[in-house]
PDB file of N, CA and C in Angstrom:
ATOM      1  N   UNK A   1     -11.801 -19.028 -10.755  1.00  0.00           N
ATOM      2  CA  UNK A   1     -10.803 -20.030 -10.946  1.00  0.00           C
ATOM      3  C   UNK A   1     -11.230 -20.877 -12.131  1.00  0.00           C
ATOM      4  N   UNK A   2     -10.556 -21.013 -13.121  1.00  0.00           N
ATOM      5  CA  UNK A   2     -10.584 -21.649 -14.362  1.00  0.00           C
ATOM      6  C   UNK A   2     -10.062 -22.957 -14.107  1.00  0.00           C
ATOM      7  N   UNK A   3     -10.938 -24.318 -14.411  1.00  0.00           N
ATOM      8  CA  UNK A   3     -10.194 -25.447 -14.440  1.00  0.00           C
ATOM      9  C   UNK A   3     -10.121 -26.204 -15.672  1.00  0.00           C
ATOM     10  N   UNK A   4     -10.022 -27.447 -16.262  1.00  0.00           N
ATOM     11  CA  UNK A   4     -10.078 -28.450 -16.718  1.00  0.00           C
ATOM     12  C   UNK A   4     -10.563 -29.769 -16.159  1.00  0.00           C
ATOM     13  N   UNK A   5     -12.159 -29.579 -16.834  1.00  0.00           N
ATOM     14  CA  UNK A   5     -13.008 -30.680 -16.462  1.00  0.00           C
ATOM     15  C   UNK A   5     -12.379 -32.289 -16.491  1.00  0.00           C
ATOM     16  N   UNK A   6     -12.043 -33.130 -15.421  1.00  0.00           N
ATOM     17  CA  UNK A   6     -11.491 -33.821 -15.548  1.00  0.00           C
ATOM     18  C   UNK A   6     -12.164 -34.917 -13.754  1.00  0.00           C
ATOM     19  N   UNK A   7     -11.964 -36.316 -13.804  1.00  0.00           N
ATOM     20  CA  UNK A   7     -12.635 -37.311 -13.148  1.00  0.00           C
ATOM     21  C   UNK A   7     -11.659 -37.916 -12.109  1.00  0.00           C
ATOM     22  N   UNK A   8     -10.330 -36.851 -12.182  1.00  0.00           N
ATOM     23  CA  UNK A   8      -8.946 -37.375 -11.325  1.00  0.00           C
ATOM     24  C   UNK A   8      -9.260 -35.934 -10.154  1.00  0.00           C
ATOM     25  N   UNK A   9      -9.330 -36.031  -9.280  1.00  0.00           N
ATOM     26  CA  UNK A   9      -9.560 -34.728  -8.433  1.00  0.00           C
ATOM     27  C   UNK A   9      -7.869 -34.236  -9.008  1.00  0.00           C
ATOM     28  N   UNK A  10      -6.720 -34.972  -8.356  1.00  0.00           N
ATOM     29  CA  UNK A  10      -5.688 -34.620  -8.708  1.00  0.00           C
ATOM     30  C   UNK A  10      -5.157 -33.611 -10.163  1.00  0.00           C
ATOM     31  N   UNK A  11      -5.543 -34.189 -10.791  1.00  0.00           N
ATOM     32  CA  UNK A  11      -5.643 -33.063 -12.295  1.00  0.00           C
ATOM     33  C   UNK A  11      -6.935 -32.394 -12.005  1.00  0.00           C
ATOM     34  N   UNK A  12      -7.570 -32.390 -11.491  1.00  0.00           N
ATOM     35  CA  UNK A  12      -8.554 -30.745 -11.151  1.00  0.00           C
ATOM     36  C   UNK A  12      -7.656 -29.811 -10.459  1.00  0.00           C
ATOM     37  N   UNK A  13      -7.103 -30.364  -9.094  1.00  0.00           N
ATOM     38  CA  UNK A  13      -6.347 -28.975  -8.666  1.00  0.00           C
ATOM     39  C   UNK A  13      -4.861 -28.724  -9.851  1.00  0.00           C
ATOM     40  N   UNK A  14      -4.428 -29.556 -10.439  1.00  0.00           N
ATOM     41  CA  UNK A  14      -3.053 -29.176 -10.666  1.00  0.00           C
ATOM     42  C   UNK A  14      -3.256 -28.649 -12.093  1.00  0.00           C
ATOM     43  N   UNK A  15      -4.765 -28.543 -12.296  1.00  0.00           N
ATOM     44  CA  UNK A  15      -5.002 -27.712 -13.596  1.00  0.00           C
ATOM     45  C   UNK A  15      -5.520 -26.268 -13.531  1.00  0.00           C
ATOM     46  N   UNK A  16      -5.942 -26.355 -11.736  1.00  0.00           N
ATOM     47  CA  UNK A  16      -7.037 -24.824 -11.995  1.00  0.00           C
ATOM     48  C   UNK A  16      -5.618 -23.573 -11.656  1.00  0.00           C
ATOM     49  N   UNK A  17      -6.494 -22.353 -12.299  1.00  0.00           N
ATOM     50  CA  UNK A  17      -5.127 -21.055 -12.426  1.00  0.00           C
ATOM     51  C   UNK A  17      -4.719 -20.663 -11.132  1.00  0.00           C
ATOM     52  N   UNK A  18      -5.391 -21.090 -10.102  1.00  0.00           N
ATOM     53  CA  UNK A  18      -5.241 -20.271  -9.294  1.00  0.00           C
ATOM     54  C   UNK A  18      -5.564 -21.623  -7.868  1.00  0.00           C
ATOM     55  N   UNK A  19      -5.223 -22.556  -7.805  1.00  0.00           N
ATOM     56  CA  UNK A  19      -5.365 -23.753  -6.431  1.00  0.00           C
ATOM     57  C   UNK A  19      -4.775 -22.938  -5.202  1.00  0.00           C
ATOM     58  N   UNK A  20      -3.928 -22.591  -5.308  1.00  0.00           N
ATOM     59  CA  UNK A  20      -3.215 -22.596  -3.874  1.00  0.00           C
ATOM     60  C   UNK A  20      -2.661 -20.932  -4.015  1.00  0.00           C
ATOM     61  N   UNK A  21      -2.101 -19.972  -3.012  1.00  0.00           N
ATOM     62  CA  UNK A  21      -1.283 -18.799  -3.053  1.00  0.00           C
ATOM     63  C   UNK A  21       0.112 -19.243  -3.321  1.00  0.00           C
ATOM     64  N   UNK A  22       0.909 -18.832  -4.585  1.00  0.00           N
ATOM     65  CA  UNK A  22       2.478 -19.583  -4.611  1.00  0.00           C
ATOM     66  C   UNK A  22       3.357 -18.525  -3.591  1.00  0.00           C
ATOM     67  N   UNK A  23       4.244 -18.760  -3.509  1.00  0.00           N
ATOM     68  CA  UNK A  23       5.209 -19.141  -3.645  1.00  0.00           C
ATOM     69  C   UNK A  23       5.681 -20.628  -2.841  1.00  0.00           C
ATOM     70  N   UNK A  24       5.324 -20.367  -1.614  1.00  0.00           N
ATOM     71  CA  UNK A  24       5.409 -20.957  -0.476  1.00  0.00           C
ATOM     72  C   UNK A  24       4.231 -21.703  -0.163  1.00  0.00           C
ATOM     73  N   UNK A  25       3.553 -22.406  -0.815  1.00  0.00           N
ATOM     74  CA  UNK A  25       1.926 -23.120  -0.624  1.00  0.00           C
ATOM     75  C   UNK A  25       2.320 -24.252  -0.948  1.00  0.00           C
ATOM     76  N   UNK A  26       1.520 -25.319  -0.751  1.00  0.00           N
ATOM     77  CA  UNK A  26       1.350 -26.844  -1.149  1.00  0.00           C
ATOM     78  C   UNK A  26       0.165 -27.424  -0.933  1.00  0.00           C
ATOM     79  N   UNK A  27      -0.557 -28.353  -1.627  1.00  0.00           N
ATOM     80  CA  UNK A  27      -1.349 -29.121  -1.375  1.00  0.00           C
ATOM     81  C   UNK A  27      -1.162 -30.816  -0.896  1.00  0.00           C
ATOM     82  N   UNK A  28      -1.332 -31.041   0.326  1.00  0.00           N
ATOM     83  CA  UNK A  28      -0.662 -32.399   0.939  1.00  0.00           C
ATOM     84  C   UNK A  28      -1.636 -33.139   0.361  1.00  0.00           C
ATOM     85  N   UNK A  29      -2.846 -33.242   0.284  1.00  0.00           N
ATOM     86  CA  UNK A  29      -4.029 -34.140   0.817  1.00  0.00           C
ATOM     87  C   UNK A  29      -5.500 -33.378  -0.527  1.00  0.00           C
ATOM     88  N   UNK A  30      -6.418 -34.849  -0.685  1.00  0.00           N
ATOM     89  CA  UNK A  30      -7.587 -34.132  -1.133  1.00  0.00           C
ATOM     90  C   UNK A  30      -8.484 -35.764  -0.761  1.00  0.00           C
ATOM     91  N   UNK A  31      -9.608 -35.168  -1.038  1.00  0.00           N
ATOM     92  CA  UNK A  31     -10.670 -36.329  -0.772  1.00  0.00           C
ATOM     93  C   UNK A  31     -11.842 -35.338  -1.390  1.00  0.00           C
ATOM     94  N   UNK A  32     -12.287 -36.888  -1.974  1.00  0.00           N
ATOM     95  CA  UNK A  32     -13.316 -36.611  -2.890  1.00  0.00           C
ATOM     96  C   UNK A  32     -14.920 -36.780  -1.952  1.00  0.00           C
ATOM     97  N   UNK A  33     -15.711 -36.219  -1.713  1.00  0.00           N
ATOM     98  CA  UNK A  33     -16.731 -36.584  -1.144  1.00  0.00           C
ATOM     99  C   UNK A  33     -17.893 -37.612  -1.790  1.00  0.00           C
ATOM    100  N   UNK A  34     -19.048 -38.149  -1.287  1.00  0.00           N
ATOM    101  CA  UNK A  34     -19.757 -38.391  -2.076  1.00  0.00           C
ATOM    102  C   UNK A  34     -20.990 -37.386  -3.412  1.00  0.00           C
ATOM    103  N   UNK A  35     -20.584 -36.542  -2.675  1.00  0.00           N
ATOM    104  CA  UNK A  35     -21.315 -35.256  -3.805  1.00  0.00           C
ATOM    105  C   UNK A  35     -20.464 -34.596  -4.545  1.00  0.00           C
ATOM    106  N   UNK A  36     -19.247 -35.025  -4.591  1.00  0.00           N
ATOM    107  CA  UNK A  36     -18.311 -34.611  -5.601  1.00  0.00           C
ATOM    108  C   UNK A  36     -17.283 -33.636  -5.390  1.00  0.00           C
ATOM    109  N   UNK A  37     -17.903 -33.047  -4.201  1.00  0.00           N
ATOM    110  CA  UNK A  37     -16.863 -32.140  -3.828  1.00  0.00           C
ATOM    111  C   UNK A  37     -15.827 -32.611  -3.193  1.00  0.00           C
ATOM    112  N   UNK A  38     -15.062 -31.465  -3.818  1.00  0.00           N
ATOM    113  CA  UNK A  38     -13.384 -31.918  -3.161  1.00  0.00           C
ATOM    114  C   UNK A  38     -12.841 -31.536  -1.996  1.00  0.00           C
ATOM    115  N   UNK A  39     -12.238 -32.123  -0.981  1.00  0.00           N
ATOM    116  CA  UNK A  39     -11.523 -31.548   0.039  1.00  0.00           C
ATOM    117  C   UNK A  39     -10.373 -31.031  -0.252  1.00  0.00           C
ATOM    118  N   UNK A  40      -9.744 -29.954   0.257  1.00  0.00           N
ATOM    119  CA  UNK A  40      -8.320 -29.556  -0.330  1.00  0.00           C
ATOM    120  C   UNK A  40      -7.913 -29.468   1.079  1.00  0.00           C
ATOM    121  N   UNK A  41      -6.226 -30.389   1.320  1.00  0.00           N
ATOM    122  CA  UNK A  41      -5.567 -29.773   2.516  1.00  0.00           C
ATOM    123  C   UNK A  41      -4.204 -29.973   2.162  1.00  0.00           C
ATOM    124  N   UNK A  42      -3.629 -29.153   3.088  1.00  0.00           N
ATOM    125  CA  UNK A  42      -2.139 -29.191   2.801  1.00  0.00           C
ATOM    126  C   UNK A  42      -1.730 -27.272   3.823  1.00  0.00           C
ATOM    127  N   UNK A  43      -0.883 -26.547   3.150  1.00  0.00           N
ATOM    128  CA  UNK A  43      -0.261 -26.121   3.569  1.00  0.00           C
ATOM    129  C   UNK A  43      -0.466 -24.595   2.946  1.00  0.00           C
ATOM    130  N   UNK A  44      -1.417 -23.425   3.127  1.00  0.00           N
ATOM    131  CA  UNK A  44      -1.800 -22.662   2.288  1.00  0.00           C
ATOM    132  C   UNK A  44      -2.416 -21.311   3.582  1.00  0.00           C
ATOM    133  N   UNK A  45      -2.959 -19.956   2.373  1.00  0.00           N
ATOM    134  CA  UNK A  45      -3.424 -19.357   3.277  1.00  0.00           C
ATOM    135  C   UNK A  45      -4.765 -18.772   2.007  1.00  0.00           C
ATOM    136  N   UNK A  46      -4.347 -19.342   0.803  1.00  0.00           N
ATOM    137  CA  UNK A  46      -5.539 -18.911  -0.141  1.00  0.00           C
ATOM    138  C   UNK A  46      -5.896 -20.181  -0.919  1.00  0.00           C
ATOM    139  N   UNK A  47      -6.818 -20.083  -1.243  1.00  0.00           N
ATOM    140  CA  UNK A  47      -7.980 -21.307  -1.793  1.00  0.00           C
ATOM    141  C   UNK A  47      -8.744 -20.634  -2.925  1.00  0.00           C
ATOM    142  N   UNK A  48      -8.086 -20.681  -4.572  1.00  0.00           N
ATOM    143  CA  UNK A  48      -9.134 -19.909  -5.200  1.00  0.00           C
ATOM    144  C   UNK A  48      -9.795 -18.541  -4.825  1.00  0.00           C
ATOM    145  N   UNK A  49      -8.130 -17.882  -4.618  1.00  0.00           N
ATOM    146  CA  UNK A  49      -8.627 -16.608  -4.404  1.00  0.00           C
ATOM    147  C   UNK A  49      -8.868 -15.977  -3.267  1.00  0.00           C
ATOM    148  N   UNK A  50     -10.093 -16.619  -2.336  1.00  0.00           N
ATOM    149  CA  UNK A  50     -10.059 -16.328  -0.931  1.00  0.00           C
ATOM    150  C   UNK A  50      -9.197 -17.153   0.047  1.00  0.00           C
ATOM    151  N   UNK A  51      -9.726 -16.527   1.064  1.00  0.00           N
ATOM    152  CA  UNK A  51      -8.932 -16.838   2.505  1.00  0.00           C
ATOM    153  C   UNK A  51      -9.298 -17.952   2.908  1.00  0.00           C
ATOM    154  N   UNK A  52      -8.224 -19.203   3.119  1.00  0.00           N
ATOM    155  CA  UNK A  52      -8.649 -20.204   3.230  1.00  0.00           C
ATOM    156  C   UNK A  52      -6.962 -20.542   4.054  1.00  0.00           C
ATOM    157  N   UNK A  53      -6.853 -21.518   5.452  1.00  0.00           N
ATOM    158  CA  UNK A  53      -5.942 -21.379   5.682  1.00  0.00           C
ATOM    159  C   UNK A  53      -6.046 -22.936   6.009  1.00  0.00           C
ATOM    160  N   UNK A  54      -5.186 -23.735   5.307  1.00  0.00           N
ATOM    161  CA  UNK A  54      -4.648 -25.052   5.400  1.00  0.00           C
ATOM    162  C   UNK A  54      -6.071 -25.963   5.061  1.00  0.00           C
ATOM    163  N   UNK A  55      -6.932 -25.498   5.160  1.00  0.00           N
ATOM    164  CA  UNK A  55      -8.185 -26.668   4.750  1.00  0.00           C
ATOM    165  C   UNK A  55      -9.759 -25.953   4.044  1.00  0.00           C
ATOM    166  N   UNK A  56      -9.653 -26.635   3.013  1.00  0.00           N
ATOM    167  CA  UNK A  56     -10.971 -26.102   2.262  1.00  0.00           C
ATOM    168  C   UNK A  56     -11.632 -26.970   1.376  1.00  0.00           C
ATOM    169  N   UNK A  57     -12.855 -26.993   0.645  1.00  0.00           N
ATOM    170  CA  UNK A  57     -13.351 -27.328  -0.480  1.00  0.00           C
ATOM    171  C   UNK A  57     -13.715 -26.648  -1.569  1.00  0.00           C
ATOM    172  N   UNK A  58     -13.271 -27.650  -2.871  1.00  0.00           N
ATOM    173  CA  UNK A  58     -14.007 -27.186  -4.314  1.00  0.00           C
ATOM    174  C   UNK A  58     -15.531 -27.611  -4.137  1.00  0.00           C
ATOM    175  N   UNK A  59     -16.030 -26.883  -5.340  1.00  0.00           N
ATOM    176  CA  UNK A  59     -17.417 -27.533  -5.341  1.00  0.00           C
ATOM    177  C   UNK A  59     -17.134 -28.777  -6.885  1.00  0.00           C
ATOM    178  N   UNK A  60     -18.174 -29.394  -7.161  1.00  0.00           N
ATOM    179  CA  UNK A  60     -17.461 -30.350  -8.079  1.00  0.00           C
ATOM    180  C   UNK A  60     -17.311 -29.784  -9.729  1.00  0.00           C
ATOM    181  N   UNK A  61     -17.518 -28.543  -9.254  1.00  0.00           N
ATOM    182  CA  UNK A  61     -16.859 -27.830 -10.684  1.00  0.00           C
ATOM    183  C   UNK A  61     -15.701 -27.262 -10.657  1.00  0.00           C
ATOM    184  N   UNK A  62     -14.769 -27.330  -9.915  1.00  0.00           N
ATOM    185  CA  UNK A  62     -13.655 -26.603  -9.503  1.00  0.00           C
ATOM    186  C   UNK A  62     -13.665 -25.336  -8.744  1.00  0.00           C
ATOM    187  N   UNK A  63     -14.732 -24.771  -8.860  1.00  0.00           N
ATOM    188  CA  UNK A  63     -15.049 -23.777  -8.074  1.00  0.00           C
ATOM    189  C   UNK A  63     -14.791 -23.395  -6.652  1.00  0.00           C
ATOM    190  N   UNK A  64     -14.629 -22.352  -5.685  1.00  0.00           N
ATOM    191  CA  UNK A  64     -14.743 -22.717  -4.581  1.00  0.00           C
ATOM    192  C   UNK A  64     -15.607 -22.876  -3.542  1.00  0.00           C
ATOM    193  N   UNK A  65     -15.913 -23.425  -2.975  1.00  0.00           N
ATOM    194  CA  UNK A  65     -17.270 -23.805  -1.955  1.00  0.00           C
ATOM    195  C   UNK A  65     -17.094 -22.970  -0.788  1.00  0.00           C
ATOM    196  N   UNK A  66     -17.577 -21.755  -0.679  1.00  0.00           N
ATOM    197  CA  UNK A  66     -17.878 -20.546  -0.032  1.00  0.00           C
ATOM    198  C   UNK A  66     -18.522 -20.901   1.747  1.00  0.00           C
ATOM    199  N   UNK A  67     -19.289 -21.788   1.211  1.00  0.00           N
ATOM    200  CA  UNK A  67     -19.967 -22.802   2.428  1.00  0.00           C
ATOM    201  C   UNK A  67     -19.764 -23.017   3.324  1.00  0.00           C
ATOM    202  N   UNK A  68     -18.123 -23.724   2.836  1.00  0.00           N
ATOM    203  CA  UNK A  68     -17.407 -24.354   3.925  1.00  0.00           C
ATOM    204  C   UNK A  68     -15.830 -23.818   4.303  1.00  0.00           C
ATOM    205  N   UNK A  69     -15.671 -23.391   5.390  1.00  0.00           N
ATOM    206  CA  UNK A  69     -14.601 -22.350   5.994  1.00  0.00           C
ATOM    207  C   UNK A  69     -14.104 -22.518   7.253  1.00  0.00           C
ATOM    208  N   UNK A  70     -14.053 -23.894   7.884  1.00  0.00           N
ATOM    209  CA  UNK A  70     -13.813 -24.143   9.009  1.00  0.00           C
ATOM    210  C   UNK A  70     -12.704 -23.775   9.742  1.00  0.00           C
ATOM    211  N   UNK A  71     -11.410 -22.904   9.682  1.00  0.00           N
ATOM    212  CA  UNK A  71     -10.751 -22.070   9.898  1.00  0.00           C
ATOM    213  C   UNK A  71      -9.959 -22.983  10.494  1.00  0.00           C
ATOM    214  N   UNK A  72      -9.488 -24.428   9.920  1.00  0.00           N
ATOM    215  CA  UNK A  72      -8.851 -25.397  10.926  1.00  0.00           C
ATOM    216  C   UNK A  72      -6.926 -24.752  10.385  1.00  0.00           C
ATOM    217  N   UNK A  73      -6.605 -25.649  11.426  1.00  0.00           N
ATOM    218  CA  UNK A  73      -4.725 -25.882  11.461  1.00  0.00           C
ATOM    219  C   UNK A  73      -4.486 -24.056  10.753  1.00  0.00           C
ATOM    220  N   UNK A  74      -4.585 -22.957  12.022  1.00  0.00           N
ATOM    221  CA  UNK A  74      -4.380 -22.200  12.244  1.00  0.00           C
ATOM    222  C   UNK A  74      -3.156 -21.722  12.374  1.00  0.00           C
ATOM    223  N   UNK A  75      -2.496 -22.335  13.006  1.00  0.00           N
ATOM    224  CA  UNK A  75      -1.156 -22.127  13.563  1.00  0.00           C
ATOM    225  C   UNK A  75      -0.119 -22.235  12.485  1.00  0.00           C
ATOM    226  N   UNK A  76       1.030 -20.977  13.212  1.00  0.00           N
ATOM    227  CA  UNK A  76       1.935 -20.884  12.143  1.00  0.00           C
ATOM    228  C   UNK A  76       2.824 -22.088  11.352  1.00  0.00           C
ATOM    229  N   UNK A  77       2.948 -23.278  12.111  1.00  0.00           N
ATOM    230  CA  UNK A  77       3.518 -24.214  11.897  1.00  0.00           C
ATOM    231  C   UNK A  77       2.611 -25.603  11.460  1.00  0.00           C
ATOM    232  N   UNK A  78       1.465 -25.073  11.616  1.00  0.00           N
ATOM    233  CA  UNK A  78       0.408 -26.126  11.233  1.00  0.00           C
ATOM    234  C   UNK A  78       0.282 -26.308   9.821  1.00  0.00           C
ATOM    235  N   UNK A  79      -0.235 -27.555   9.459  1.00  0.00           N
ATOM    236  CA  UNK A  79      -0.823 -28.050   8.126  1.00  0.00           C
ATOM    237  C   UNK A  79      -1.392 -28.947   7.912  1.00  0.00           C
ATOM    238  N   UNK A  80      -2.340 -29.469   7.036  1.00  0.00           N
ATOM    239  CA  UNK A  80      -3.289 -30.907   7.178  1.00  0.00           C
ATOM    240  C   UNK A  80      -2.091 -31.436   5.912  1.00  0.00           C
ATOM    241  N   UNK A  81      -2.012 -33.120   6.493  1.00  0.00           N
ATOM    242  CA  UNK A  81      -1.422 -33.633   5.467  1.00  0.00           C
ATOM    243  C   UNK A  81      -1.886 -35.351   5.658  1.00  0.00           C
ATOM    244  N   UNK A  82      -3.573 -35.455   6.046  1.00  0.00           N
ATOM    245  CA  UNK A  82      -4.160 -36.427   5.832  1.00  0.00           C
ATOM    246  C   UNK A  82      -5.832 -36.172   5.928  1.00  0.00           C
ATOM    247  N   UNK A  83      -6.863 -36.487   5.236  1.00  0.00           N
ATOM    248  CA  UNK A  83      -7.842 -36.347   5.597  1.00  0.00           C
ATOM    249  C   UNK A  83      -8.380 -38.128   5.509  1.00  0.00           C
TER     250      UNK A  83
END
């Protein structure tokens, strides 16, 4: 995933090639941690490529954080839209 180094998490995801699976994806929610990494939530089933379903993290390069995969808001009708 290619981004544009930037200090707005918001223009990190809405710059990298590949944030979310389109057609039907969204990102509700992000939070920045204290180590820089980003939370991503919202409404999805890919995250930079892999399988990531409604909740994940960047690492603070835009990258994706492999790490963390907590397999939350599962359900077909589910989505995070606050962290």
């Amino acid at each position: 995933m290619k981004t544009t180094r930037s200090s707005d998490p918001r223009r990190l995801a809405s710059t990298a090639e590949d944030p979310v699976n389109p057609p039907f994806s969204w990102v509700r929610c992000l939070a920045v941690q204290t180590d820089g990494k980003i939370l991503v939530g919202g409404w999805f089933t890919t995250l930079g490529g892999q399988s990531r379903t409604n909740i994940g993290r960047l690492n603070a390069d835009g990258t994706l954080d492999t790490s963390f995969n907590p397999g939350a808001g599962t359900g077909p009708n589910s989505f995070v839209s606050a962290m």
